[in-house]
Protein backbone atom coordinates (compact mmCIF):
# COMPACT_ATOMS: atom_id res chain seq x y z
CA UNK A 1 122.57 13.39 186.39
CA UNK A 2 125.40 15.40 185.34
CA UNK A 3 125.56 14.15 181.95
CA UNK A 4 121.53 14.49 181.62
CA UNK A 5 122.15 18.24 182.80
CA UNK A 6 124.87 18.86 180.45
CA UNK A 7 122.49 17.27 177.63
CA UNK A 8 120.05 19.53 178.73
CA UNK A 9 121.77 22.52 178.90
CA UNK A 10 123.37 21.86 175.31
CA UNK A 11 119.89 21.50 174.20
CA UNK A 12 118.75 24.69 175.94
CA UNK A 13 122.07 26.47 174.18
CA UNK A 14 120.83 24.88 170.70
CA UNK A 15 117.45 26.26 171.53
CA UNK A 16 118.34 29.60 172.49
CA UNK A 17 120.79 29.58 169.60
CA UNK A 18 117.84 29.14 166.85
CA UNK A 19 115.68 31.55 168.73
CA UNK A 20 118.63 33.81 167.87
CA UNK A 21 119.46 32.87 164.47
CA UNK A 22 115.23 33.05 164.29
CA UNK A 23 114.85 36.56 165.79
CA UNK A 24 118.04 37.57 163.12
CA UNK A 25 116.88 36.28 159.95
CA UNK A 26 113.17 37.50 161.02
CA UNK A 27 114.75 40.93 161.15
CA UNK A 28 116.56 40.50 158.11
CA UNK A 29 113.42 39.35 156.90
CA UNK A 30 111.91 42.57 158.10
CA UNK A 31 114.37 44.82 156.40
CA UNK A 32 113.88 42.54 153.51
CA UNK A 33 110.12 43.32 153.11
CA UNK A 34 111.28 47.13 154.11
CA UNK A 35 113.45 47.54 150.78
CA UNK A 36 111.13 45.54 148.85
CA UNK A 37 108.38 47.86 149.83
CA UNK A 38 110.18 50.86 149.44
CA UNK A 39 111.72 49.76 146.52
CA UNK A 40 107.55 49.13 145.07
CA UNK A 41 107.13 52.33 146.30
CA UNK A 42 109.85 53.65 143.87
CA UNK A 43 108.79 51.64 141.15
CA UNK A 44 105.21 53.27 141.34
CA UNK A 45 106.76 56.52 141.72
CA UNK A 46 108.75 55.46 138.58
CA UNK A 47 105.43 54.45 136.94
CA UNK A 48 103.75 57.48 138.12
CA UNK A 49 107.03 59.68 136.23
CA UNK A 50 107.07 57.56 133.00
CA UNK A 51 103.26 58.46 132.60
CA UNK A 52 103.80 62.04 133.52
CA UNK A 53 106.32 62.01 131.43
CA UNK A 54 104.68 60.28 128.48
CA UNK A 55 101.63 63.22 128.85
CA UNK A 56 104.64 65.60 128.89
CA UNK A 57 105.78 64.02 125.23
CA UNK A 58 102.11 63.41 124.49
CA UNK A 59 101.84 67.36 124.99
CA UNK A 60 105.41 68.32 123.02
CA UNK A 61 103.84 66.31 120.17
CA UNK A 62 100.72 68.17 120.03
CA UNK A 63 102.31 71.54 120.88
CA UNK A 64 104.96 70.34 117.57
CA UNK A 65 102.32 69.74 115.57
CA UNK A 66 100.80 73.16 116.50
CA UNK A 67 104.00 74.67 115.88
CA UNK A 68 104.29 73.28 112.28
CA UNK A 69 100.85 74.43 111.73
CA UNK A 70 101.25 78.00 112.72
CA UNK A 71 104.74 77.64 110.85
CA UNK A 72 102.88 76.93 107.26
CA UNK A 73 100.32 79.35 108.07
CA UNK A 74 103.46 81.97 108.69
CA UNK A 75 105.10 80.83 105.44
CA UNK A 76 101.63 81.56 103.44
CA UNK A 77 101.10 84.56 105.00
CA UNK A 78 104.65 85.85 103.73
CA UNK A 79 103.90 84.56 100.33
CA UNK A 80 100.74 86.43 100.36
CA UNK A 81 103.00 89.85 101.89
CA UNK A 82 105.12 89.57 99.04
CA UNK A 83 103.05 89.17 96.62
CA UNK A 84 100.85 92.18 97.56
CA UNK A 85 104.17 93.87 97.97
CA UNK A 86 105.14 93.06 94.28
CA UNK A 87 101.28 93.96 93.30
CA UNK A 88 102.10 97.37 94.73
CA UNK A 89 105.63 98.12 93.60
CA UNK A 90 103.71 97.37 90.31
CA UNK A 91 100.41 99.54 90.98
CA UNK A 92 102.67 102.10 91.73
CA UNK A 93 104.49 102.10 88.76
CA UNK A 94 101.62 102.11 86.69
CA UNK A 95 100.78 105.18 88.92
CA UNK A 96 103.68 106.56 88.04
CA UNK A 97 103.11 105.91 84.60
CA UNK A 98 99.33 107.19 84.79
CA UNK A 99 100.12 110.40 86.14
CA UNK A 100 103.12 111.24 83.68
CA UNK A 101 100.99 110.19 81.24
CA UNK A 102 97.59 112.51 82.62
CA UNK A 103 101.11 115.38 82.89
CA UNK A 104 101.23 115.02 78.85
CA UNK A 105 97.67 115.44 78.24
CA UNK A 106 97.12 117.99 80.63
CA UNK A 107 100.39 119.69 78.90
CA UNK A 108 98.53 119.08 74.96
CA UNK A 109 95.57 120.14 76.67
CA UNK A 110 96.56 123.11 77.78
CA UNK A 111 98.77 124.10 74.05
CA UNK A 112 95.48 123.33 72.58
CA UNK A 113 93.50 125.85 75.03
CA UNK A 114 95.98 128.40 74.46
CA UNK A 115 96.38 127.30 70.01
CA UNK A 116 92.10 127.66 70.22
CA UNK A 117 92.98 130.83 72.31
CA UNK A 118 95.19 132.76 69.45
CA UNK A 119 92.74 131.50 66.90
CA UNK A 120 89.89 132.55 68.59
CA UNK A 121 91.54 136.16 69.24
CA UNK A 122 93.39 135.74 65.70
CA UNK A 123 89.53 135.63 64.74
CA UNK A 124 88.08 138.56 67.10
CA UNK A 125 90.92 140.72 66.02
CA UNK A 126 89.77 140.24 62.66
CA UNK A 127 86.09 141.25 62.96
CA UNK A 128 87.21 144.24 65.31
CA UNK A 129 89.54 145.88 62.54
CA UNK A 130 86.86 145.18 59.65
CA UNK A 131 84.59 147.13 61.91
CA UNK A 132 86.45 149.69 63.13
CA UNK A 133 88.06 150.70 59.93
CA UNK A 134 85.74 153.15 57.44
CA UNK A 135 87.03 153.13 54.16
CA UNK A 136 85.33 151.91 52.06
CA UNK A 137 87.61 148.96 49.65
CA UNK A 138 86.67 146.35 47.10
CA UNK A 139 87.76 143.00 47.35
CA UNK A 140 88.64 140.64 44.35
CA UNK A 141 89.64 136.75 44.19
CA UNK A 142 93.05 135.92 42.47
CA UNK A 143 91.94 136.56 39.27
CA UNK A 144 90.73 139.92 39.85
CA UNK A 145 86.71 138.94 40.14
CA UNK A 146 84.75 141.49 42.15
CA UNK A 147 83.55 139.78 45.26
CA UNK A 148 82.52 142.80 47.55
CA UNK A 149 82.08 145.95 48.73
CA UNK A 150 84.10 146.29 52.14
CA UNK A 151 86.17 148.22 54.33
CA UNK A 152 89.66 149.55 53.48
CA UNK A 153 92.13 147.41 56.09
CA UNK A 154 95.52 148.61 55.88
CA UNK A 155 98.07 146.26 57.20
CA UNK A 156 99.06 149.36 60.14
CA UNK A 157 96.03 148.82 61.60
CA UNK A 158 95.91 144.92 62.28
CA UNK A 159 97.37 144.28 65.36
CA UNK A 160 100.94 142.41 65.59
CA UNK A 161 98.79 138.95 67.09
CA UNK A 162 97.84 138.61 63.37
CA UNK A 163 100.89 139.49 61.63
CA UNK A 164 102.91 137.01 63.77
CA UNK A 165 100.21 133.99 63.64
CA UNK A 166 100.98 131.07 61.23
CA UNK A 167 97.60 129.11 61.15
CA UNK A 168 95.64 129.20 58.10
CA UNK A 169 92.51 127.74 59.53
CA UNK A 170 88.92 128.65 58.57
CA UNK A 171 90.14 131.67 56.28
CA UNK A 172 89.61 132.61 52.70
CA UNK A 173 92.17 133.01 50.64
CA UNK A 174 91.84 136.57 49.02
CA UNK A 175 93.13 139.91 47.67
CA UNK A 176 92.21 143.26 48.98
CA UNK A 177 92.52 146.32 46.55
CA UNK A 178 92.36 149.52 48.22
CA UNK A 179 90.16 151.88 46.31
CA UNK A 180 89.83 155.12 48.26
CA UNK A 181 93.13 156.44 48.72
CA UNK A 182 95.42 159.33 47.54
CA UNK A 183 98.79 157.48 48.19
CA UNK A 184 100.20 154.56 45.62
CA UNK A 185 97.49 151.77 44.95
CA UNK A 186 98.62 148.24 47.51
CA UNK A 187 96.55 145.63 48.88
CA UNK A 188 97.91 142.55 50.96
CA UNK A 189 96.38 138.80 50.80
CA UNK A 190 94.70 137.73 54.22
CA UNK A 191 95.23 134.41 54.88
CA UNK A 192 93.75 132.95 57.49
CA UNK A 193 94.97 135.60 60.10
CA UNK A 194 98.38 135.58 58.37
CA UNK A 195 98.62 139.25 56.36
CA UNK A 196 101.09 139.68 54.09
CA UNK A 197 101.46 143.22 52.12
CA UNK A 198 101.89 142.97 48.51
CA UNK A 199 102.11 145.00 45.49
């Protein structure tokens, strides 16, 4: 009986034994299928990053590409700057060159104005002393023909605009004899509005 008890109670130390060792690798079991589940749970978690991350490069890419796009349009829109700034450094200097050029004309304009001006009174001067003066004196070509009876014009009474004038514009060349007069016979050649007294 003792023996049969000892067997037994070896048996029910064996038993109690493998419950234990059961219960211990059941918990290690347990933990086991904790880690593995959390480490899933990482893993999708991982998953879930690499996507969000691959949208993230997905995005870069597209924002890069925008980037580049924008950067071309940039670069063409400087070309275009400098060229219209070369168009109107050149504009400009044809400006410049315009209005020196309109300052010339506008300066031969105006020496013609005031040429037409001298002429033009060179001219009126002219007709006022013929009209004014009442003598009466004959006028003869270079070779002494008769052309017409006049006005004595004695070179006193033409006023300095003629006797300093050069042109010899629109004037007959001619002598004038003075014919009515008690001092030394003269005459002087008109030409143009130029007078000059001779003998």
């Amino acid at each position: 009986m003792e023996k049969k008890g000892e067997e037994i109670q070896y048996l029910l130390d064996a038993v109690n034994n493998l419950e234990r060792s059961r219960l211990d690798d059941r918990d290690k079991l347990l933990d086991s299928e904790k880690r593995c589940l959390q480490t899933v749970k990482e893993l999708e978690s991982s998953k879930r990053s690499m996507r969000q991350m691959e949208c993230e490069v997905s995005r870069l890419r597209a924002a890069q590409v925008d980037s580049e796009e924008d950067i071309a349009q940039l670069t063409e829109l400087k070309r275009n700057l400098e060229k219209e700034i070369e168009e109107m450094r050149a504009s400009r200097q044809l400006d410049d060159q315009f209005a020196k050029k309109v300052e010339q004309l506008s300066a031969t304009s105006d020496k013609i104005t005031f040429d037409l001006f001298r002429k033009n009174e060179a001219y009126n001067a002219i007709q006022e002393v013929v009209a004014s003066v009442k003598k009466d004196f004959q006028v003869y070509d270079k070779r002494g023909t008769f052309l017409d009876r006049k006005l004595i014009i004695t070179l006193d009474e033409l006023p300095p605009l003629l006797q300093e004038s050069t042109s010899t514009d629109s004037f007959p060349i001619a002598t004038v004899k003075i014919t009515q007069s008690r001092r030394s016979a003269c005459g002087f050649i008109i030409n143009g509005p130029v007078c000059k007294q001779v003998a």
